[in-house]
C-alpha atoms as a PDB file:
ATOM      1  CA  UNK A   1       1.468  -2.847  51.978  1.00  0.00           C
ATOM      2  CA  UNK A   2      -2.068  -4.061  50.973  1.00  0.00           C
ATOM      3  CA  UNK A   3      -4.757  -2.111  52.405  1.00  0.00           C
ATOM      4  CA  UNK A   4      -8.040  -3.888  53.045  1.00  0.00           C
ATOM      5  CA  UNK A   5     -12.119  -2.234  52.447  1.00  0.00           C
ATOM      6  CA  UNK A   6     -11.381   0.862  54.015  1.00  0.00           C
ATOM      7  CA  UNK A   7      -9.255   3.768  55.432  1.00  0.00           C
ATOM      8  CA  UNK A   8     -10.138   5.304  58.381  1.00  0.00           C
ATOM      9  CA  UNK A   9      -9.651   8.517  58.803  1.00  0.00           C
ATOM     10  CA  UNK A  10      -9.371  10.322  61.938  1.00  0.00           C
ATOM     11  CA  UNK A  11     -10.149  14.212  61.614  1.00  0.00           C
ATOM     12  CA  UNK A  12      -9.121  17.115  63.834  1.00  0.00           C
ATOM     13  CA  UNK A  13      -9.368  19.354  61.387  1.00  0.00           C
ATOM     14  CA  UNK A  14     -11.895  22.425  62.915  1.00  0.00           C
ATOM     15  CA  UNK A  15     -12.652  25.641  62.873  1.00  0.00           C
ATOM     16  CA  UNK A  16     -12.990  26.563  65.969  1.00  0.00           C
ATOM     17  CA  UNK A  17     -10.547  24.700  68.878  1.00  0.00           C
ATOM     18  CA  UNK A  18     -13.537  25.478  71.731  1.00  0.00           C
ATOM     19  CA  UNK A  19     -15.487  22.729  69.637  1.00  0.00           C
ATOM     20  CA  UNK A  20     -12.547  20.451  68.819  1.00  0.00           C
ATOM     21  CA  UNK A  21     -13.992  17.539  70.931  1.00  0.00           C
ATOM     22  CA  UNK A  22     -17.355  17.606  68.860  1.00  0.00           C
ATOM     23  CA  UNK A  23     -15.358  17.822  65.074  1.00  0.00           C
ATOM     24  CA  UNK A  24     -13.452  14.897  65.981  1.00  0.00           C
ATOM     25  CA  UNK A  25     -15.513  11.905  63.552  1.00  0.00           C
ATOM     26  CA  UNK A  26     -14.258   9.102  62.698  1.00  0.00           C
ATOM     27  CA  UNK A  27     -14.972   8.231  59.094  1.00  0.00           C
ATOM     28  CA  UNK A  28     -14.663   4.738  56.863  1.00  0.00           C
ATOM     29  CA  UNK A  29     -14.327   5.231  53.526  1.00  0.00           C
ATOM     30  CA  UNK A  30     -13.217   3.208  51.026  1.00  0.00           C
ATOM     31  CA  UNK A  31     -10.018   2.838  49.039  1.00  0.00           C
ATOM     32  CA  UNK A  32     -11.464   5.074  46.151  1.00  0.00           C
ATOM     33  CA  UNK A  33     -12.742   7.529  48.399  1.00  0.00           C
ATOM     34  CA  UNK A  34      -9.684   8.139  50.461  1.00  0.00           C
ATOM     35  CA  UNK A  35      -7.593   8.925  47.249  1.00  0.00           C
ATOM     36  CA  UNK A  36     -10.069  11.248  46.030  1.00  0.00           C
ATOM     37  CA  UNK A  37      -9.532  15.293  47.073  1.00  0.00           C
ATOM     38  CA  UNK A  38     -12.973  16.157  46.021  1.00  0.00           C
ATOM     39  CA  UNK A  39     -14.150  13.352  48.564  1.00  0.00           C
ATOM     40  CA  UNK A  40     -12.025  14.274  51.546  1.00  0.00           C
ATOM     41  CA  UNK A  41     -12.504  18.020  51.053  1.00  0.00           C
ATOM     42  CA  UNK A  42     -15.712  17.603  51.708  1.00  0.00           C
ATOM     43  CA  UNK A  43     -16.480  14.954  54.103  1.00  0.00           C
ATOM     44  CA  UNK A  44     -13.652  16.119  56.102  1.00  0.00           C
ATOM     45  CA  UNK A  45     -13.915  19.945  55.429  1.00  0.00           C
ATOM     46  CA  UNK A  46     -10.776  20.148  54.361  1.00  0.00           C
ATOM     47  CA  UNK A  47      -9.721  23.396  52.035  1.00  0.00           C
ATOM     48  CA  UNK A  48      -8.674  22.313  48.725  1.00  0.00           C
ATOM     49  CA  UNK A  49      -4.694  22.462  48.773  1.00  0.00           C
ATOM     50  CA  UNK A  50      -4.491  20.013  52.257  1.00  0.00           C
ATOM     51  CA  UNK A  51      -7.523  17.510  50.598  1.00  0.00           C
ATOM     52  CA  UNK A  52      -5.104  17.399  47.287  1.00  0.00           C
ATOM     53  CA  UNK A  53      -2.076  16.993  49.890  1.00  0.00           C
ATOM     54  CA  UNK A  54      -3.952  14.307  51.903  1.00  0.00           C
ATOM     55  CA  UNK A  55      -5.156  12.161  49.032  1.00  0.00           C
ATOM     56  CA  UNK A  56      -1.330  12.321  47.728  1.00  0.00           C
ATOM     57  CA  UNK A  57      -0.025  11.062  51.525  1.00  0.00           C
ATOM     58  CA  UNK A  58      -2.761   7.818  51.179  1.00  0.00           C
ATOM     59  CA  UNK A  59      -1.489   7.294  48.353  1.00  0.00           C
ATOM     60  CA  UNK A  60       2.026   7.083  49.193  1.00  0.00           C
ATOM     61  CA  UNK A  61       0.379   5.402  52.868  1.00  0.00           C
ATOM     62  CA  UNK A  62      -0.909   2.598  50.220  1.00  0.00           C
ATOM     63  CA  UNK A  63       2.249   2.018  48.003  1.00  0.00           C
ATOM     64  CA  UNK A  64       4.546   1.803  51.031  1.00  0.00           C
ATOM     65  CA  UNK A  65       6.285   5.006  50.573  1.00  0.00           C
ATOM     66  CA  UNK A  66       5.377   6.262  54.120  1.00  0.00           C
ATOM     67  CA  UNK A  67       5.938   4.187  57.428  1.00  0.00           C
ATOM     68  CA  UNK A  68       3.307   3.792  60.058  1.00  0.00           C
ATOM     69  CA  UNK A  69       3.900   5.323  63.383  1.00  0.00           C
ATOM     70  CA  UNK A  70       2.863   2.257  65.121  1.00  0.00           C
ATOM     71  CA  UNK A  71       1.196  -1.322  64.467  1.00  0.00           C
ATOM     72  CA  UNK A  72      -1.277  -3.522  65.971  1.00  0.00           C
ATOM     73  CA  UNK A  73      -3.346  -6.237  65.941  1.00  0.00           C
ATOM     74  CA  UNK A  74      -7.407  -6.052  66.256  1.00  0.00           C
ATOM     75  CA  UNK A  75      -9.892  -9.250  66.358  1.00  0.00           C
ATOM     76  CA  UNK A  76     -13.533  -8.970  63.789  1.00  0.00           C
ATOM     77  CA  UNK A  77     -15.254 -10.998  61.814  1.00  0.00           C
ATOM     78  CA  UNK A  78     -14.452  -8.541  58.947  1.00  0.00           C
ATOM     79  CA  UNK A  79     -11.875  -5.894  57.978  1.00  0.00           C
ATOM     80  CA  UNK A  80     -14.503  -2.987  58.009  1.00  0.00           C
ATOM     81  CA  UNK A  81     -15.712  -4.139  61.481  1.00  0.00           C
ATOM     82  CA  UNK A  82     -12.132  -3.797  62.263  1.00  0.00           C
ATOM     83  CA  UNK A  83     -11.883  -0.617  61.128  1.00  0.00           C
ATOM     84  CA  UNK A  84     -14.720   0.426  63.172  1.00  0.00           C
ATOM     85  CA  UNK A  85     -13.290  -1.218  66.099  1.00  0.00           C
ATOM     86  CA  UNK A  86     -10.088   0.746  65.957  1.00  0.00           C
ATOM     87  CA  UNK A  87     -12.120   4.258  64.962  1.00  0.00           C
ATOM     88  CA  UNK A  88     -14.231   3.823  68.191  1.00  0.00           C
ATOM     89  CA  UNK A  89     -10.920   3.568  70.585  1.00  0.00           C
ATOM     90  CA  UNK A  90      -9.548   6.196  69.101  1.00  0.00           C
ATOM     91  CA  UNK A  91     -12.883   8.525  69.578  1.00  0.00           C
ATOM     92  CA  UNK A  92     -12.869   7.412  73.105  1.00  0.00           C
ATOM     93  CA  UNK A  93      -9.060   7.835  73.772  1.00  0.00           C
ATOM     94  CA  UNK A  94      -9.011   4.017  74.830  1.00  0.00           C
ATOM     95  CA  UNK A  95      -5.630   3.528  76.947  1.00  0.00           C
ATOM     96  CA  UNK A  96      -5.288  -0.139  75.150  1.00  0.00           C
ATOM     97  CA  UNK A  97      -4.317   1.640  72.437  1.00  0.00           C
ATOM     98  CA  UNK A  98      -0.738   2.550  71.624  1.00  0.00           C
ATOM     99  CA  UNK A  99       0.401   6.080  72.569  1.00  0.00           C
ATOM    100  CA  UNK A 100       1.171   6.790  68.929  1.00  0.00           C
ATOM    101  CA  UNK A 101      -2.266   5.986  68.197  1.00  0.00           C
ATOM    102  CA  UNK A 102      -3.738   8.407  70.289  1.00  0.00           C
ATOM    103  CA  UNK A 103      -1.691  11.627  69.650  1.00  0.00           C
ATOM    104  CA  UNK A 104      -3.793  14.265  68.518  1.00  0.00           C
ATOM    105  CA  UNK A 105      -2.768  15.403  64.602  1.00  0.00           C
ATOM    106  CA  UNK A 106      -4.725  17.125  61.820  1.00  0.00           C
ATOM    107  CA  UNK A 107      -5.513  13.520  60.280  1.00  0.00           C
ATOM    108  CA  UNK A 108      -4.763  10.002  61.349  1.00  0.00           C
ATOM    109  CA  UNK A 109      -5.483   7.059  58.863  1.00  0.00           C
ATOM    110  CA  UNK A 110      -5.486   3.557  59.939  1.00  0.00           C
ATOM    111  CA  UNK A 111      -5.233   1.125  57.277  1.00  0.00           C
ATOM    112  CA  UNK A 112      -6.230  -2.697  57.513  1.00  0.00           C
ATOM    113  CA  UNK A 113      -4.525  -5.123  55.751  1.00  0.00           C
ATOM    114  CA  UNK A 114      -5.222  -7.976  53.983  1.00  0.00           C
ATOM    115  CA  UNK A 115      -5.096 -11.727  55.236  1.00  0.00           C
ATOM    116  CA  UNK A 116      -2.580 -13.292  53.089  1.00  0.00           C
ATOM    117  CA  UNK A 117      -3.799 -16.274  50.983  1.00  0.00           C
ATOM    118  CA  UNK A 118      -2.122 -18.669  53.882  1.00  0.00           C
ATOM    119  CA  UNK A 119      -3.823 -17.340  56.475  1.00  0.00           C
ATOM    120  CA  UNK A 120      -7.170 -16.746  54.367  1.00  0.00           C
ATOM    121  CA  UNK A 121      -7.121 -20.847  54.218  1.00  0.00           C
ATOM    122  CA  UNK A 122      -6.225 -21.591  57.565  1.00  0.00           C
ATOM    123  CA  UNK A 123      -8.986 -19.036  58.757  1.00  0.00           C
ATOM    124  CA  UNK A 124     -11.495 -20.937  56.552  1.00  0.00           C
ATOM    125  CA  UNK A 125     -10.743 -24.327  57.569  1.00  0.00           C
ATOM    126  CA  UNK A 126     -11.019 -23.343  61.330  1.00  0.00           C
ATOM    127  CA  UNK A 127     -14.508 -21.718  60.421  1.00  0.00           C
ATOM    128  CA  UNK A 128     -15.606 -24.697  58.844  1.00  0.00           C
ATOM    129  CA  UNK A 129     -14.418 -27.463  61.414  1.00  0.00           C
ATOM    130  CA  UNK A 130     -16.393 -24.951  64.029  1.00  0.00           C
ATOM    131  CA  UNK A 131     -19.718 -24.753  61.736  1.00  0.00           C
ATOM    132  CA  UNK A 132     -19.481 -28.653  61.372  1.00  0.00           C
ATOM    133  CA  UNK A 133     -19.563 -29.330  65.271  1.00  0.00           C
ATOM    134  CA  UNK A 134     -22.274 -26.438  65.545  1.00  0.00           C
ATOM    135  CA  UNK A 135     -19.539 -23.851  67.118  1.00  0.00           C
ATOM    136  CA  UNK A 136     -19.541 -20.623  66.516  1.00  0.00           C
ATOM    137  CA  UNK A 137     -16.997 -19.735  63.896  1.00  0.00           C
ATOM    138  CA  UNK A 138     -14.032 -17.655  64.921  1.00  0.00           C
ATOM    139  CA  UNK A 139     -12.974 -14.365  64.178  1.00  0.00           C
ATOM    140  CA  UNK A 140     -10.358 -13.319  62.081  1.00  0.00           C
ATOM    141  CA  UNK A 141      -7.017 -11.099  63.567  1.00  0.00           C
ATOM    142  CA  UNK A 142      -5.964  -8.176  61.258  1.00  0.00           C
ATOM    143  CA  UNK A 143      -3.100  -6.027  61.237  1.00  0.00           C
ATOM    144  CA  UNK A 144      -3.384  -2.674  61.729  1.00  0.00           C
ATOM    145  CA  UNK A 145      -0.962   0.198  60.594  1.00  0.00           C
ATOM    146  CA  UNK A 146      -1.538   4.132  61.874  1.00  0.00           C
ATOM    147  CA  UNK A 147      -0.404   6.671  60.098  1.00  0.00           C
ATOM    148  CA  UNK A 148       0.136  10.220  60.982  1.00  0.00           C
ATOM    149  CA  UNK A 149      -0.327  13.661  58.722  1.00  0.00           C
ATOM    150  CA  UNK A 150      -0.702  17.414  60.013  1.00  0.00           C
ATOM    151  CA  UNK A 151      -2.470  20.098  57.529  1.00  0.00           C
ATOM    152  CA  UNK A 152      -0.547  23.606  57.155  1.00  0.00           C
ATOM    153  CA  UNK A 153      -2.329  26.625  57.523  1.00  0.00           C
ATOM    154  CA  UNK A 154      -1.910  29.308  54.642  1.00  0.00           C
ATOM    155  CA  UNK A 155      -1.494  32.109  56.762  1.00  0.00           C
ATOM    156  CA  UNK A 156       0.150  33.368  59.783  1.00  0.00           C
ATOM    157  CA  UNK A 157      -0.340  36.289  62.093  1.00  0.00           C
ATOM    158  CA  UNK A 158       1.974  37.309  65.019  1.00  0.00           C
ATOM    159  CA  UNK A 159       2.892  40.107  67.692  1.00  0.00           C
ATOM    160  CA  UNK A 160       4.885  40.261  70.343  1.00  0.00           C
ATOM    161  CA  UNK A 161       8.114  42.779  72.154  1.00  0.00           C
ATOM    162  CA  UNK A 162      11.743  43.427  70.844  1.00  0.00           C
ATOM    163  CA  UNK A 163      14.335  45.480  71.202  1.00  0.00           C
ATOM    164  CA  UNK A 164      17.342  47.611  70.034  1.00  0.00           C
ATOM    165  CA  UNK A 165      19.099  49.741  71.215  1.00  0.00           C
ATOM    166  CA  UNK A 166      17.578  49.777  74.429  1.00  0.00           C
ATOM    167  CA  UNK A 167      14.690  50.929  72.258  1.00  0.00           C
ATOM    168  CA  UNK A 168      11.562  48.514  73.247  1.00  0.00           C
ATOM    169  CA  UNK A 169       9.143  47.998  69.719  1.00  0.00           C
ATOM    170  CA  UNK A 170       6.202  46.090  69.010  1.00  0.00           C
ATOM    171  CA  UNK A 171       6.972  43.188  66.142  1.00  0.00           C
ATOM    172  CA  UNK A 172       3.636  42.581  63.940  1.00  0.00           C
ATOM    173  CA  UNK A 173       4.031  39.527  61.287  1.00  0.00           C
ATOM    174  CA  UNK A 174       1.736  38.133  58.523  1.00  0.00           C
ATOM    175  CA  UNK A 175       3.476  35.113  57.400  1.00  0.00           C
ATOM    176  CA  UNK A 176       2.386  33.168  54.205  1.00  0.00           C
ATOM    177  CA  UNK A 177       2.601  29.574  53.230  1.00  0.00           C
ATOM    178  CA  UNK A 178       3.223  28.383  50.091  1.00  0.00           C
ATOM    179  CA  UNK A 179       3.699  24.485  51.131  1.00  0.00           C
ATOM    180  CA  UNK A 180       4.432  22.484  54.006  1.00  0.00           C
ATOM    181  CA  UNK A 181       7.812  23.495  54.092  1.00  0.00           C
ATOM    182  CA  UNK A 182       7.677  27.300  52.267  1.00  0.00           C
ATOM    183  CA  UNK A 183       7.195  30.427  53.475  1.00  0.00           C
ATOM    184  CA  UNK A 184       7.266  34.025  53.319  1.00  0.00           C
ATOM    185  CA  UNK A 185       7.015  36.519  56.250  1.00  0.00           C
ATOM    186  CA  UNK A 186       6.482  40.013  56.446  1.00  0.00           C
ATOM    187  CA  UNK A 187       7.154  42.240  59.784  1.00  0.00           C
ATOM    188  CA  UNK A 188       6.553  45.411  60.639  1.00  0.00           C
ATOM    189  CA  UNK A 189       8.493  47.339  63.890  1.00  0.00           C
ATOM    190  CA  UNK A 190       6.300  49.908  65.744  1.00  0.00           C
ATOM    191  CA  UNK A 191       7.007  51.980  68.423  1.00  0.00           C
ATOM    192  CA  UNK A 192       4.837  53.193  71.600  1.00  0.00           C
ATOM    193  CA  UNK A 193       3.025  55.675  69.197  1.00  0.00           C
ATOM    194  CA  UNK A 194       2.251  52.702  66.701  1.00  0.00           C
ATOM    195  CA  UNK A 195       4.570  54.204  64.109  1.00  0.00           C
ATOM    196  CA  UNK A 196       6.451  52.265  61.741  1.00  0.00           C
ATOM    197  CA  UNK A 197      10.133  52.583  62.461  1.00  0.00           C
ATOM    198  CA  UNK A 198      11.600  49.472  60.794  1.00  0.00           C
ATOM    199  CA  UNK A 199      10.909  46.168  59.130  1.00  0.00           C
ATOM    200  CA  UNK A 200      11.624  42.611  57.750  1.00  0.00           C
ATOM    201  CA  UNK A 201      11.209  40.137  54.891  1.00  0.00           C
ATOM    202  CA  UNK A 202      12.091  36.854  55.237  1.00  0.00           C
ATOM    203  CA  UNK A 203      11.675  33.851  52.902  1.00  0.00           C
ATOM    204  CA  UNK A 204      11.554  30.206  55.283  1.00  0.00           C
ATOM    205  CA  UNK A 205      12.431  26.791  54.738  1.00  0.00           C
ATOM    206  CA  UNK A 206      11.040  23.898  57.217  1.00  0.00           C
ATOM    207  CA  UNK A 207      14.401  21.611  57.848  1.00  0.00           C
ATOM    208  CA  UNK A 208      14.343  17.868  59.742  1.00  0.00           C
ATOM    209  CA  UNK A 209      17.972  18.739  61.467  1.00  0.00           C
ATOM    210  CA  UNK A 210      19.899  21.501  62.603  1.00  0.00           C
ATOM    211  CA  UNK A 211      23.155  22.409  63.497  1.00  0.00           C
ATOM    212  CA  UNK A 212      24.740  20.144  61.269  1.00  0.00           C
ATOM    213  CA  UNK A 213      22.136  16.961  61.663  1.00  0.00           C
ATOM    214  CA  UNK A 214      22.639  16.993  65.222  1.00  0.00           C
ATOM    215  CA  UNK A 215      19.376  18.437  66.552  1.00  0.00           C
END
């Protein structure tokens, strides 16, 4: 798929989720930038490990390798104004939009592609044959493919209430992640007194279906 001047890339990556609304930018950058970690670690304030992992899905995002969650069309005179276009809806959760489009990930990059050489001409020869009659010339209609991509977080931490025995015990985790789809968890079992009577260690693999492919 060719891409055209830009990526946009649509951030929810924050902090704090209280200020979620306000860390939600919407950035243009260019090709170049967009495949460079260094670039989207820190104009997206990403840690280093998901900035490497992002760079490595737009790059897949720009050889094909990944399919867009949904397509559309958008009308501009260029394909950065049409990136702009699309990052604006998406700040202001414009209902014109697909549903896709608007579901709230870590990172959502919308490429633009290219005219093809066809469509280039006829494009062109409408502008001209407008600018000869003293019309305005008309706007060109791009495609536009959005793409989906969630960080993971390196660490988790968990509590809860089990039981055994008709025993009740407090379950206290401190999972690690190693990739997207690795893991290693630790728990600890304490009773009413907060004393350790038992424990777990559990290595984790993320899995697409369950129950033989069926879920």
């Amino acid at each position: 798929m060719a891409l055209a001047l830009g990526f946009y890339i649509y951030s929810l990556e924050g902090r704090v989720r209280e200020a979620e609304e306000q860390k939600q930018k919407a950035l243009v950058l260019s090709q170049q930038q967009a495949m460079n970690a260094n670039v989207l670690q820190n104009m997206l304030d990403l840690n280093k490990q998901n900035a490497a992992m992002l760079a490595s899905f737009i790059a897949k995002v720009q050889q094909g390798q990944v399919q867009p969650v949904t397509n559309f069309t958008v009308t501009a005179a260029t394909p950065s104004e049409a990136a702009s276009q699309v990052a604006e809806k998406i700040n202001r959760q414009d209902p014109t939009l697909p549903p896709e489009a608007l579901e709230k990930t870590d990172n959502t990059i919308v490429s633009v592609k290219k005219l093809t050489d066809a469509e280039k001409l006829a494009t062109q020869t409408a502008n001209k044959t407008k600018q000869e009659a003293g019309q305005t010339a008309v706007n060109e209609e791009y495609g536009v493919a959005v793409y989906k991509n969630n960080n993971y977080r390196n660490w988790y931490i968990g509590t809860g209430v089990g039981w055994h025995d008709g025993d009740h015990y407090v379950p206290v985790s401190l999972q690690r992640n190693f990739s997207k789809d690795a893991a290693l968890e630790w728990e600890a079992h304490l009773d009413g007194d907060m004393n350790v009577k038992g424990g777990e260690i559990k290595y984790k693999r993320a899995v697409n279906k369950l129950f033989f492919g069926l879920f």
